[in-house]
C-alpha atoms as a PDB file:
ATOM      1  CA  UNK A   1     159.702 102.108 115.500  1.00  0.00           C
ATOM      2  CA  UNK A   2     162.570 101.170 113.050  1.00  0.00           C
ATOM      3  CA  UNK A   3     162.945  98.021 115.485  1.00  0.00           C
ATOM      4  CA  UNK A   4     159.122  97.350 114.758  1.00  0.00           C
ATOM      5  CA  UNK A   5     159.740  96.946 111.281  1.00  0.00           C
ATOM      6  CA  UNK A   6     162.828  94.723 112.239  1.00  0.00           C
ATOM      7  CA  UNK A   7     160.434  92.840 113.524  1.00  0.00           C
ATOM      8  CA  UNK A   8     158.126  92.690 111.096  1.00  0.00           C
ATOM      9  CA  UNK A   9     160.443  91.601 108.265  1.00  0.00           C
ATOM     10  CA  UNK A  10     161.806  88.783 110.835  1.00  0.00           C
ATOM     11  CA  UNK A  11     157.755  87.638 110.472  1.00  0.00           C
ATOM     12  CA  UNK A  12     157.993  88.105 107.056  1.00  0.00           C
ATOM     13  CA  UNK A  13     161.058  85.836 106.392  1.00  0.00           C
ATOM     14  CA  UNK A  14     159.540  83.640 109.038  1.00  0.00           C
ATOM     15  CA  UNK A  15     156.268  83.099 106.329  1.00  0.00           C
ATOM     16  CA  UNK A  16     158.427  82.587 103.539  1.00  0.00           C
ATOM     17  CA  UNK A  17     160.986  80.145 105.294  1.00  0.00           C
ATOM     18  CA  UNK A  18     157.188  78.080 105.622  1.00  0.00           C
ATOM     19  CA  UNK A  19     156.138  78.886 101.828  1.00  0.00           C
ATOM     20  CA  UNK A  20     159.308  77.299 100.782  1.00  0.00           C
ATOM     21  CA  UNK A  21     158.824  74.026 102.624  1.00  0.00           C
ATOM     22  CA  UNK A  22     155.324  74.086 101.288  1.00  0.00           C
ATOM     23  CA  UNK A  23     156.723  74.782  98.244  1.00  0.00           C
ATOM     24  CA  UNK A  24     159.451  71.392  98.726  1.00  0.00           C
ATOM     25  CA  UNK A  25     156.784  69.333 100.197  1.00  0.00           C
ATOM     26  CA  UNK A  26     155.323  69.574  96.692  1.00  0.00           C
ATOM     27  CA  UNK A  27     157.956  68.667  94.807  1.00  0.00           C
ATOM     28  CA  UNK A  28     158.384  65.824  96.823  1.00  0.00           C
ATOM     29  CA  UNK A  29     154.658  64.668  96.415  1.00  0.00           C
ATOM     30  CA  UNK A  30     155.080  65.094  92.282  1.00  0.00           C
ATOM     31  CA  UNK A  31     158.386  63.399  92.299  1.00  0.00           C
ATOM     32  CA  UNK A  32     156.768  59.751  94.316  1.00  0.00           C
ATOM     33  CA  UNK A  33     154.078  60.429  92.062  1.00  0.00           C
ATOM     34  CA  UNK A  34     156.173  60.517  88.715  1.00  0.00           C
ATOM     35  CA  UNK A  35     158.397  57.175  90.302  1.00  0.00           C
ATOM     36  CA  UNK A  36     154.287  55.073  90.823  1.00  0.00           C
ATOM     37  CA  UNK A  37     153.644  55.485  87.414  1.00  0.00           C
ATOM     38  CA  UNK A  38     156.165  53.360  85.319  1.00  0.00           C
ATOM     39  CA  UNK A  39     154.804  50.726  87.502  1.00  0.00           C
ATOM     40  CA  UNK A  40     151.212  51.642  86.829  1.00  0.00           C
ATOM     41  CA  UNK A  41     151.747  52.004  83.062  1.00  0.00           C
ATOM     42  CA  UNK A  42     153.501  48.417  83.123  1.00  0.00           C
ATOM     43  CA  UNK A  43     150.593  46.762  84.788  1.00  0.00           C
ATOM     44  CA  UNK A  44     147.697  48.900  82.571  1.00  0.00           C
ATOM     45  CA  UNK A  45     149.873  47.319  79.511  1.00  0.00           C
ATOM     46  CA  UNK A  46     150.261  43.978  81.182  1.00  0.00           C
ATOM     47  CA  UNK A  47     146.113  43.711  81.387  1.00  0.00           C
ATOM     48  CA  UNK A  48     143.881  41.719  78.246  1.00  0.00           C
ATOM     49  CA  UNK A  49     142.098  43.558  75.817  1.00  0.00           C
ATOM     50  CA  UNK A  50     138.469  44.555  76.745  1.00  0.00           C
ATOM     51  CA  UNK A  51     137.697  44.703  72.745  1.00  0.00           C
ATOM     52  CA  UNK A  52     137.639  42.507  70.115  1.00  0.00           C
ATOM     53  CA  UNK A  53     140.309  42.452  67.365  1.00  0.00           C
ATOM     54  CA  UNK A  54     137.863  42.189  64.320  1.00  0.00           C
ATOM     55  CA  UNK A  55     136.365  45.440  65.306  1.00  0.00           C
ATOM     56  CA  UNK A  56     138.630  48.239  66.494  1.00  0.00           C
ATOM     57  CA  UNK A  57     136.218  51.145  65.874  1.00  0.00           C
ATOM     58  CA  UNK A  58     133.779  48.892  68.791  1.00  0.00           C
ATOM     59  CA  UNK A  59     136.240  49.541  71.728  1.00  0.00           C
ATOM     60  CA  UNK A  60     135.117  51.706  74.498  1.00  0.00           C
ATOM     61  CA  UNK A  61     138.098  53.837  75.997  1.00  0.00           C
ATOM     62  CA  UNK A  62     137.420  54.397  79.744  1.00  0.00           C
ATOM     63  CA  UNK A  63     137.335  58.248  80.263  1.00  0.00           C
ATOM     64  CA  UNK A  64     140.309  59.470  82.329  1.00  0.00           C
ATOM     65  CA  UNK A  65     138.647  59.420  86.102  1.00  0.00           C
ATOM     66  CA  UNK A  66     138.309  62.678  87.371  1.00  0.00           C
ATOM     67  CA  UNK A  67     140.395  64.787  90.022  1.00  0.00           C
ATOM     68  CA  UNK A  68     139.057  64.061  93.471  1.00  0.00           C
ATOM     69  CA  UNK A  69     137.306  67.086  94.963  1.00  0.00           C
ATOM     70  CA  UNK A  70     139.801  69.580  97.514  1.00  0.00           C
ATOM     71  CA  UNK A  71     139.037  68.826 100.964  1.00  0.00           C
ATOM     72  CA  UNK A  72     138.108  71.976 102.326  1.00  0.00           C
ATOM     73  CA  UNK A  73     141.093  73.812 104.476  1.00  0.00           C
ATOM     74  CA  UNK A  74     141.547  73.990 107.964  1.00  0.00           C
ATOM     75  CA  UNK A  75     140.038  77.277 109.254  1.00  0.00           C
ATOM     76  CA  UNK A  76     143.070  77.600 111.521  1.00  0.00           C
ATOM     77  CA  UNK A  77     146.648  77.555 110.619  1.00  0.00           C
ATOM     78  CA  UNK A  78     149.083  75.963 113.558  1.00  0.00           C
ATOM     79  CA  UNK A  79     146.260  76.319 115.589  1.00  0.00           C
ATOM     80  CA  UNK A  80     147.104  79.892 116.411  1.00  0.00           C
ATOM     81  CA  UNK A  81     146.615  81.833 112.970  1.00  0.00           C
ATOM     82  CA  UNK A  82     142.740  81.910 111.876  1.00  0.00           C
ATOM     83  CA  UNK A  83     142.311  81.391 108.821  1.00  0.00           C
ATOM     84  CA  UNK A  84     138.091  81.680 107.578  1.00  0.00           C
ATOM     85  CA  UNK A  85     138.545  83.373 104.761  1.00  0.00           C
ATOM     86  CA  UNK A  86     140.427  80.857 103.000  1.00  0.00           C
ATOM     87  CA  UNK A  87     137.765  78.070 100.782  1.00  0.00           C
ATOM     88  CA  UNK A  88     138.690  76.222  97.009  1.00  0.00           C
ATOM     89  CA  UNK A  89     137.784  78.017  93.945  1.00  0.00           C
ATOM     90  CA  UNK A  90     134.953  75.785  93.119  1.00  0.00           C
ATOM     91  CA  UNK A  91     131.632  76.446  91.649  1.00  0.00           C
ATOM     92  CA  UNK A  92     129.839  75.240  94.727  1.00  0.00           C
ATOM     93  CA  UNK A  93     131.890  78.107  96.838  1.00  0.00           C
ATOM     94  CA  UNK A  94     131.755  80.616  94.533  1.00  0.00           C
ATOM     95  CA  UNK A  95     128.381  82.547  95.394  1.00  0.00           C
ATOM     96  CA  UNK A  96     128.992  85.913  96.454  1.00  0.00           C
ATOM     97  CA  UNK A  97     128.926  86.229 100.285  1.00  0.00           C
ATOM     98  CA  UNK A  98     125.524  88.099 102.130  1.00  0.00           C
ATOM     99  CA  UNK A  99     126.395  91.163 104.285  1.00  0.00           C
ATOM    100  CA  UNK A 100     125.671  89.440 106.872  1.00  0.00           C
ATOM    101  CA  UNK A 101     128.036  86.803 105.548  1.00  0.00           C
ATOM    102  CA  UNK A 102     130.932  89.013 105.573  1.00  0.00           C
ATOM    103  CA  UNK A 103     130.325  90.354 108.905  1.00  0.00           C
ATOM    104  CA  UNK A 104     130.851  87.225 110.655  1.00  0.00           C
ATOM    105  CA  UNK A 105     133.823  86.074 108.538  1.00  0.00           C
ATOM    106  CA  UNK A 106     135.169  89.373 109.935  1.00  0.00           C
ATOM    107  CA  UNK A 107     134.380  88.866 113.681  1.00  0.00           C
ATOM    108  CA  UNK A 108     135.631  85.161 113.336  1.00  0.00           C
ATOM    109  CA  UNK A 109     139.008  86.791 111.578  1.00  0.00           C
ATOM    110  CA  UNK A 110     138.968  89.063 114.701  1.00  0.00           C
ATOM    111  CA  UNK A 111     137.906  87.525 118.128  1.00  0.00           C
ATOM    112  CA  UNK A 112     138.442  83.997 117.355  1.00  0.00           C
ATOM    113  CA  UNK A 113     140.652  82.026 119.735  1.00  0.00           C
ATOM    114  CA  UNK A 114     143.157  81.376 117.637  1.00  0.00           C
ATOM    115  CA  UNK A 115     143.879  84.864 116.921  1.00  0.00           C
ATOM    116  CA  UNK A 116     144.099  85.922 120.833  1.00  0.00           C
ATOM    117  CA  UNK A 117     146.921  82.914 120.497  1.00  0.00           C
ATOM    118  CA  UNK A 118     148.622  84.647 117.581  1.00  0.00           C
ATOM    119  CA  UNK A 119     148.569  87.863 118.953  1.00  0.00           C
ATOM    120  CA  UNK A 120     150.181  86.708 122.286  1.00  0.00           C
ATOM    121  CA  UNK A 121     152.681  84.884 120.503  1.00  0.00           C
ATOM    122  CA  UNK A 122     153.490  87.932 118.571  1.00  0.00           C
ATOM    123  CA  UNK A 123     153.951  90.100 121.404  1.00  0.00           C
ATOM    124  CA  UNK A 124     156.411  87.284 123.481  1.00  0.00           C
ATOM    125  CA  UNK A 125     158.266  87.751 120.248  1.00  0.00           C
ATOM    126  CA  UNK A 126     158.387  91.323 119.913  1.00  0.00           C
ATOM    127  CA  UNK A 127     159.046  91.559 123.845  1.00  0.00           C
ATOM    128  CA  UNK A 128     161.974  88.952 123.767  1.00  0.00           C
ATOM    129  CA  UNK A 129     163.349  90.756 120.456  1.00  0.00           C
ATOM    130  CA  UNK A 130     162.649  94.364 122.473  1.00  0.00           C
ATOM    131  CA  UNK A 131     160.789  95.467 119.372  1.00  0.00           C
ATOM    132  CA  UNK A 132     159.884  98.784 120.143  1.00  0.00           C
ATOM    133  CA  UNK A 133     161.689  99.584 122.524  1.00  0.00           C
ATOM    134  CA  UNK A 134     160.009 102.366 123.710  1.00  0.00           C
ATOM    135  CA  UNK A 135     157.578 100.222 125.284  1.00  0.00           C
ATOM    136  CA  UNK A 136     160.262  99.146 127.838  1.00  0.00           C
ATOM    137  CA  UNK A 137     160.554  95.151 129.372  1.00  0.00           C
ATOM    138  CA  UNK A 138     158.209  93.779 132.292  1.00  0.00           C
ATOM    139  CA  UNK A 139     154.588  92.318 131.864  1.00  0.00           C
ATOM    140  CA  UNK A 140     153.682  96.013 132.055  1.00  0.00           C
ATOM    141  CA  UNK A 141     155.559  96.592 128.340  1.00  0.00           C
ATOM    142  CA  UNK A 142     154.373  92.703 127.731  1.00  0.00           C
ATOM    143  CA  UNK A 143     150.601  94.076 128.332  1.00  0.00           C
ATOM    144  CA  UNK A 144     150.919  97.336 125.779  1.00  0.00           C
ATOM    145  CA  UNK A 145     152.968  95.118 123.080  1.00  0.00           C
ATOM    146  CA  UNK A 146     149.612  92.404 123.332  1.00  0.00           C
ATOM    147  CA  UNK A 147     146.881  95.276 123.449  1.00  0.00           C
ATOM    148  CA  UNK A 148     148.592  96.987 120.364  1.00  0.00           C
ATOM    149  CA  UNK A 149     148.256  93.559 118.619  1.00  0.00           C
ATOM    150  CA  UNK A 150     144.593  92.687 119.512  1.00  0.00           C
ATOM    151  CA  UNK A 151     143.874  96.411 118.221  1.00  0.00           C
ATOM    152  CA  UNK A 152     145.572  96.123 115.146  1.00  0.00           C
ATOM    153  CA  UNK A 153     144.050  92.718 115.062  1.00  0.00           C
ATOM    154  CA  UNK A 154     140.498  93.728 115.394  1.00  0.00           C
ATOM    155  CA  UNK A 155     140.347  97.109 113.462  1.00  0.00           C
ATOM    156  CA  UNK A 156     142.194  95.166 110.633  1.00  0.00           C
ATOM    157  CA  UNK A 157     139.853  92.398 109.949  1.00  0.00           C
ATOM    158  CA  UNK A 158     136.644  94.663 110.810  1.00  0.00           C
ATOM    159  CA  UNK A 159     137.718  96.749 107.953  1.00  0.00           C
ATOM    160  CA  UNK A 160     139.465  94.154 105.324  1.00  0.00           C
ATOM    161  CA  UNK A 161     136.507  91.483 105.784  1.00  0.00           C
ATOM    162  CA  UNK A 162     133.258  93.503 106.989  1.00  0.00           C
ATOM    163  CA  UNK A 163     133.045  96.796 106.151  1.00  0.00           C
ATOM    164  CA  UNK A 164     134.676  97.982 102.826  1.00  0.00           C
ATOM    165  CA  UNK A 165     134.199  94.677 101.153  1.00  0.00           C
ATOM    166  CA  UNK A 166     129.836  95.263 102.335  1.00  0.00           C
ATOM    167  CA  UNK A 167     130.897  99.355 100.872  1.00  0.00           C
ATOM    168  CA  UNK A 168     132.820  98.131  97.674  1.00  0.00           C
ATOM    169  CA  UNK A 169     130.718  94.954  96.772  1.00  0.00           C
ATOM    170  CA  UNK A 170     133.972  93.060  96.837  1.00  0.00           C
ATOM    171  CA  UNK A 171     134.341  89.002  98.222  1.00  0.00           C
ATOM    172  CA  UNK A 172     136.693  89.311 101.023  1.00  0.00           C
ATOM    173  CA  UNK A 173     137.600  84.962 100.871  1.00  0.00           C
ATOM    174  CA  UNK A 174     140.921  83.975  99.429  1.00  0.00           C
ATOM    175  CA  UNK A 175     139.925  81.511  96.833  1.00  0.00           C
ATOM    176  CA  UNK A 176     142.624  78.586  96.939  1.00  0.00           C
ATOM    177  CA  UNK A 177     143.940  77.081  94.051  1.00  0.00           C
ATOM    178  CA  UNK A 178     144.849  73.717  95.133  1.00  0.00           C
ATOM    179  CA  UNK A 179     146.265  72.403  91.530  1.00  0.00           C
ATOM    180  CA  UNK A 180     148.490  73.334  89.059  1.00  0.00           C
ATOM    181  CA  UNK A 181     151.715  74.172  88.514  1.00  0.00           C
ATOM    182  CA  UNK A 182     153.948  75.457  91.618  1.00  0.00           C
ATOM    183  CA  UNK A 183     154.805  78.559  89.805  1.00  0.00           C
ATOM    184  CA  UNK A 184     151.219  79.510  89.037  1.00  0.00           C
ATOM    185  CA  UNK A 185     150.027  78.918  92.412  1.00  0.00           C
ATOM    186  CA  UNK A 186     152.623  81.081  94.165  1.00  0.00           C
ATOM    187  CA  UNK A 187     152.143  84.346  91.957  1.00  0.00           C
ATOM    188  CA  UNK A 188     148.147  83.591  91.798  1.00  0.00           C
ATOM    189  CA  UNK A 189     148.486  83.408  95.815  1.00  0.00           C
ATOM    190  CA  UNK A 190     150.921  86.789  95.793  1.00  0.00           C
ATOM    191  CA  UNK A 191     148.712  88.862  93.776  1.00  0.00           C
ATOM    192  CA  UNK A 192     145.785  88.465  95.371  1.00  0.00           C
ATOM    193  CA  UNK A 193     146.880  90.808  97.687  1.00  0.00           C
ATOM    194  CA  UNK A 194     146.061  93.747  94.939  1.00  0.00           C
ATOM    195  CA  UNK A 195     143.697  91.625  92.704  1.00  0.00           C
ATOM    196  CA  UNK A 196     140.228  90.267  94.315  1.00  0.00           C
ATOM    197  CA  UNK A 197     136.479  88.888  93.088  1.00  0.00           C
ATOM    198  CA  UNK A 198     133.338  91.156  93.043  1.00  0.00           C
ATOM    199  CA  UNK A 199     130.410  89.982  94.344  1.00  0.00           C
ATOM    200  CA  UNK A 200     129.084  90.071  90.192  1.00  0.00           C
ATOM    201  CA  UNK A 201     131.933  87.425  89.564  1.00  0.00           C
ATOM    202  CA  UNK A 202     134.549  89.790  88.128  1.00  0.00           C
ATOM    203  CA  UNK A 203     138.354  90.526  89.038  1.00  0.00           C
ATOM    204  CA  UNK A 204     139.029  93.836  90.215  1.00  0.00           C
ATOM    205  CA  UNK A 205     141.512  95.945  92.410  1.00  0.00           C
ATOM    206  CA  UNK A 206     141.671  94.317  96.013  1.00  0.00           C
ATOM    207  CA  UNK A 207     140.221  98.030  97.662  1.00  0.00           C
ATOM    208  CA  UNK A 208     139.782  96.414 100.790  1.00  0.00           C
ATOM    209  CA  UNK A 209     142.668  95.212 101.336  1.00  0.00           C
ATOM    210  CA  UNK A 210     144.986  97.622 100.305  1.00  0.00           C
ATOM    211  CA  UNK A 211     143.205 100.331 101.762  1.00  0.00           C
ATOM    212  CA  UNK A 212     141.733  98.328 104.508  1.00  0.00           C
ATOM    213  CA  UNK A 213     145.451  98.223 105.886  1.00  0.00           C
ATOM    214  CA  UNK A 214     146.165 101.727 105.502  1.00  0.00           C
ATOM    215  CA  UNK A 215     142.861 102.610 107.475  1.00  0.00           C
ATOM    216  CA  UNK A 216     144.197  99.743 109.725  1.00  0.00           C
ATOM    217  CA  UNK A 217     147.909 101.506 109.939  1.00  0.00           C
ATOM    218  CA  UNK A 218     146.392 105.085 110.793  1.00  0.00           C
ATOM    219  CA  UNK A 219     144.505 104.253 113.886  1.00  0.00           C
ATOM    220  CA  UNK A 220     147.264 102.428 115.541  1.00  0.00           C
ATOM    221  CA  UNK A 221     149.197 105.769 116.036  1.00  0.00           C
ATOM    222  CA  UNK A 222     146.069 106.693 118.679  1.00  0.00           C
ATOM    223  CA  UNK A 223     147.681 103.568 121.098  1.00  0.00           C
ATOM    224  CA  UNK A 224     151.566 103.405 119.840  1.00  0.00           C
ATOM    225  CA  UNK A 225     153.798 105.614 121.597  1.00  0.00           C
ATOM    226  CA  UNK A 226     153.702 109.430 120.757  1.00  0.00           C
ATOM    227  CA  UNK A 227     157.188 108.904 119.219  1.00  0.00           C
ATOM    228  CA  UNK A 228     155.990 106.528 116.782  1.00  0.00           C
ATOM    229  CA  UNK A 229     153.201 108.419 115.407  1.00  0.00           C
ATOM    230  CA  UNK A 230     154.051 109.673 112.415  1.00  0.00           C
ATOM    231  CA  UNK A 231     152.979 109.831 107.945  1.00  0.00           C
ATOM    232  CA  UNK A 232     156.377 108.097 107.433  1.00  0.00           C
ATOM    233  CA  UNK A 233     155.413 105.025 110.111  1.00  0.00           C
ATOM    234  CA  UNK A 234     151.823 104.748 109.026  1.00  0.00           C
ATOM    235  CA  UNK A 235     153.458 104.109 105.668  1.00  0.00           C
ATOM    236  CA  UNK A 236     155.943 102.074 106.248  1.00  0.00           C
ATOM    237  CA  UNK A 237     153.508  99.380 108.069  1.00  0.00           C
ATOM    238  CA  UNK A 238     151.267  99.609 105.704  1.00  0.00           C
ATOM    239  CA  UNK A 239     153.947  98.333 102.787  1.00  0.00           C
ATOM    240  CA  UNK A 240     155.343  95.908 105.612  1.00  0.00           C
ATOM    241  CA  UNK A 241     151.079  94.812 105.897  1.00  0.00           C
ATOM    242  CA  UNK A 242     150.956  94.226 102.596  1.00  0.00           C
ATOM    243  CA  UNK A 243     153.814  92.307 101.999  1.00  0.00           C
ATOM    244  CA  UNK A 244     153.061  89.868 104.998  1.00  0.00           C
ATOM    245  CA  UNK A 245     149.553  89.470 103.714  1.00  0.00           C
ATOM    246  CA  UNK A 246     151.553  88.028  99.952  1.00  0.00           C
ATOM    247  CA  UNK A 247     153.424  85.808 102.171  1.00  0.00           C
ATOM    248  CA  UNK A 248     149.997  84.665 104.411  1.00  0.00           C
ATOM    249  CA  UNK A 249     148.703  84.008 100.775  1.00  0.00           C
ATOM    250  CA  UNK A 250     150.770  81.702  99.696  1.00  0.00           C
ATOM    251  CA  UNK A 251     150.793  79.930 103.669  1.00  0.00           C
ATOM    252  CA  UNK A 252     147.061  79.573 102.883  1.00  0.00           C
ATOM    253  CA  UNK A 253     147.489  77.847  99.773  1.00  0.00           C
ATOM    254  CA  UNK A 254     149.726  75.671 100.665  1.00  0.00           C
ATOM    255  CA  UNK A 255     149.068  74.580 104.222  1.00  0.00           C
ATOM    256  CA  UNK A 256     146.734  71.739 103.394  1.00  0.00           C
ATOM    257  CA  UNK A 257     149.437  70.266 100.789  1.00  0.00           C
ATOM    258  CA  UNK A 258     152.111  70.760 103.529  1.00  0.00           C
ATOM    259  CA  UNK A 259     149.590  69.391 106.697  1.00  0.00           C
ATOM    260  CA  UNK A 260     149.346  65.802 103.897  1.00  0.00           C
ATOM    261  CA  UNK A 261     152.584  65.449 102.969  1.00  0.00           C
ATOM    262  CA  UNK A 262     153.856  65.889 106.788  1.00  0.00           C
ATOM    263  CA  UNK A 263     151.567  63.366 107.900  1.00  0.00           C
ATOM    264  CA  UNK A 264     150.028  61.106 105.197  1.00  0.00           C
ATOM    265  CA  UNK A 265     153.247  60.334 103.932  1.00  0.00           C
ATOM    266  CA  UNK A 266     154.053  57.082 105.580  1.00  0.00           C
ATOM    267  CA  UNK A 267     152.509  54.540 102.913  1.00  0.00           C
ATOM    268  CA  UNK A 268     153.968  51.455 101.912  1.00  0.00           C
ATOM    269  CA  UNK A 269     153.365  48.975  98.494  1.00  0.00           C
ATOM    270  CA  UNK A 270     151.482  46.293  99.208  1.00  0.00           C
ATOM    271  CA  UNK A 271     151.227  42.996  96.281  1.00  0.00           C
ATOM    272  CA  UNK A 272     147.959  40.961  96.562  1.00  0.00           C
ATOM    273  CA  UNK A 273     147.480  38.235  94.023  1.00  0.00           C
ATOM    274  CA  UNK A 274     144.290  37.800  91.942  1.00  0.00           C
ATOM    275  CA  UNK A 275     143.404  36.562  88.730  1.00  0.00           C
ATOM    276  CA  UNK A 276     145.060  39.149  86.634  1.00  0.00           C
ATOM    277  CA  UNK A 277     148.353  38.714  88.308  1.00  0.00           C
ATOM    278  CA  UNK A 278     150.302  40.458  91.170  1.00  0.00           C
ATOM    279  CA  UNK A 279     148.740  44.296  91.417  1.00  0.00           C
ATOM    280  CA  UNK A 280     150.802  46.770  93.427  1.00  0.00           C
ATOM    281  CA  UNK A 281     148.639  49.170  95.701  1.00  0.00           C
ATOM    282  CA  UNK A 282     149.544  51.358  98.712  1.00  0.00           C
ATOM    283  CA  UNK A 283     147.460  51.275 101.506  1.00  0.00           C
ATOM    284  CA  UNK A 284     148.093  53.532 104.878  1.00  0.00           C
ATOM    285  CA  UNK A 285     151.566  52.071 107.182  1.00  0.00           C
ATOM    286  CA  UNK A 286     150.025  51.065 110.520  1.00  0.00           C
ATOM    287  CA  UNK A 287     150.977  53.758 113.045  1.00  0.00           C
END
């Protein structure tokens, strides 16, 4: 079992080696915008009054537009890691979610596809690594290794996203940030782990997660090995759980910033003429 949690903290390091290009895909978006908007200030300054000189007070200053809306994320990550808990903290999302509601977010979060995917990946990984070993090598071992994470899998998100948050009146959704400052984002995204939304609208202790992935920890010693089944395991998984589901966190927020920066980058200036005078614009690079 100690290799198990090898392999575990290998995922773990895996999720943060991806939070910290999300992280530098981000500073690379602020940094091309902070280099646009000398230009932009130059040719706002460079346009004719709108108002009349002999009456100052009589100018109309255009309100600063608004921030577009988030596009809603993707509900899978890679295509392999489900992901239909995560929606944007917006007023339009934030109506607490029916039993019924919750249910299916947790059947989605458990039989879905993409999670099938994940889980197989998982266990080529923990096969090729030999992560516990006492499961041996073969497509025999390779079978146990991808049962053990479907169960974990399933009795996970039936717990986390169905049953104790229906129990505990607690919204199971991470709610994404999608602005602000890098800094804020990652420790909002990290503490939601042990911080979550009622279903009144108030923050409280994240019950069903934490203890969700204990639950979650203690029936996996009915299919691990008879070696592995011990307090001191069911323990150590769960911090290892908990830890991995900071790290998905901060995946979540930051996959959509990382999906537009990897692939609605390529954008080039473009100078049309009109009566005001050259204006600089980007439009999309033909692909």
């Amino acid at each position: 079992m100690d290799d198990f949690v090898a392999m575990n903290s290998i995922l773990v390091r895996i999720l943060l080696v991806v939070m910290m290009s999300c992280v530098f895909v981000r500073a690379l978006s602020a940094q091309s915008s902070v280099e646009r908007n000398p230009q932009q200030t130059r040719d706002a300054e460079s346009d004719p009054p709108s108002g009349s000189a002999a009456n100052p007070p009589a100018i109309s200053v255009p309100e600063k537009p608004a921030a577009p809306d988030l596009a809603e994320p993707p509900k899978r990550m890679f295509g392999m890691i489900p992901d239909f808990e995560n929606t944007n903290d917006t007023p339009a999302n934030r109506h607490p979610l029916t039993i019924r509601e919750k249910y299916i977010l947790s059947l989605h979060q458990a039989f879905d596809i993409s999670a099938h995917i994940g889980n197989a990946f998982q266990a080529a990984m923990q096969q090729a690594a030999n992560g516990q070993p006492r499961y041996g090598q073969g497509w025999d071992a390779y079978g146990k290794r991808f049962a053990a994470a479907e169960g974990d899998q399933i009795s996970g998100s039936i717990l986390i996203y169905g049953v104790l948050p229906t129990i505990l009146h607690e919204d199971p959704r991470y709610f994404r940030q999608g602005r602000g400052s890098t800094f804020s984002r990652i420790w909002y995204a990290v503490n939601r782990t042990v911080v979550t939304r009622r279903d009144n609208g108030t923050s409280g202790f994240n019950t069903s997660e934490t203890l969700g992935q204990l639950m979650s920890c203690s029936i996996s010693t009915s299919y691990y090995p008879q070696q592995d089944r011990s307090v001191s395991r069911v323990f150590s998984n769960w911090a290892v759980n908990l830890g991995s589901n900071s790290a998905y966190n901060v995946l979540s927020e930051y996959y959509p910033d990382m999906m537009r920066g990897l692939f609605a980058r390529h954008r080039k200036p473009v100078v049309l003429n009109g009566n005001d005078g050259a204006r600089k614009i980007e439009a999309q690079a033909n692909h």
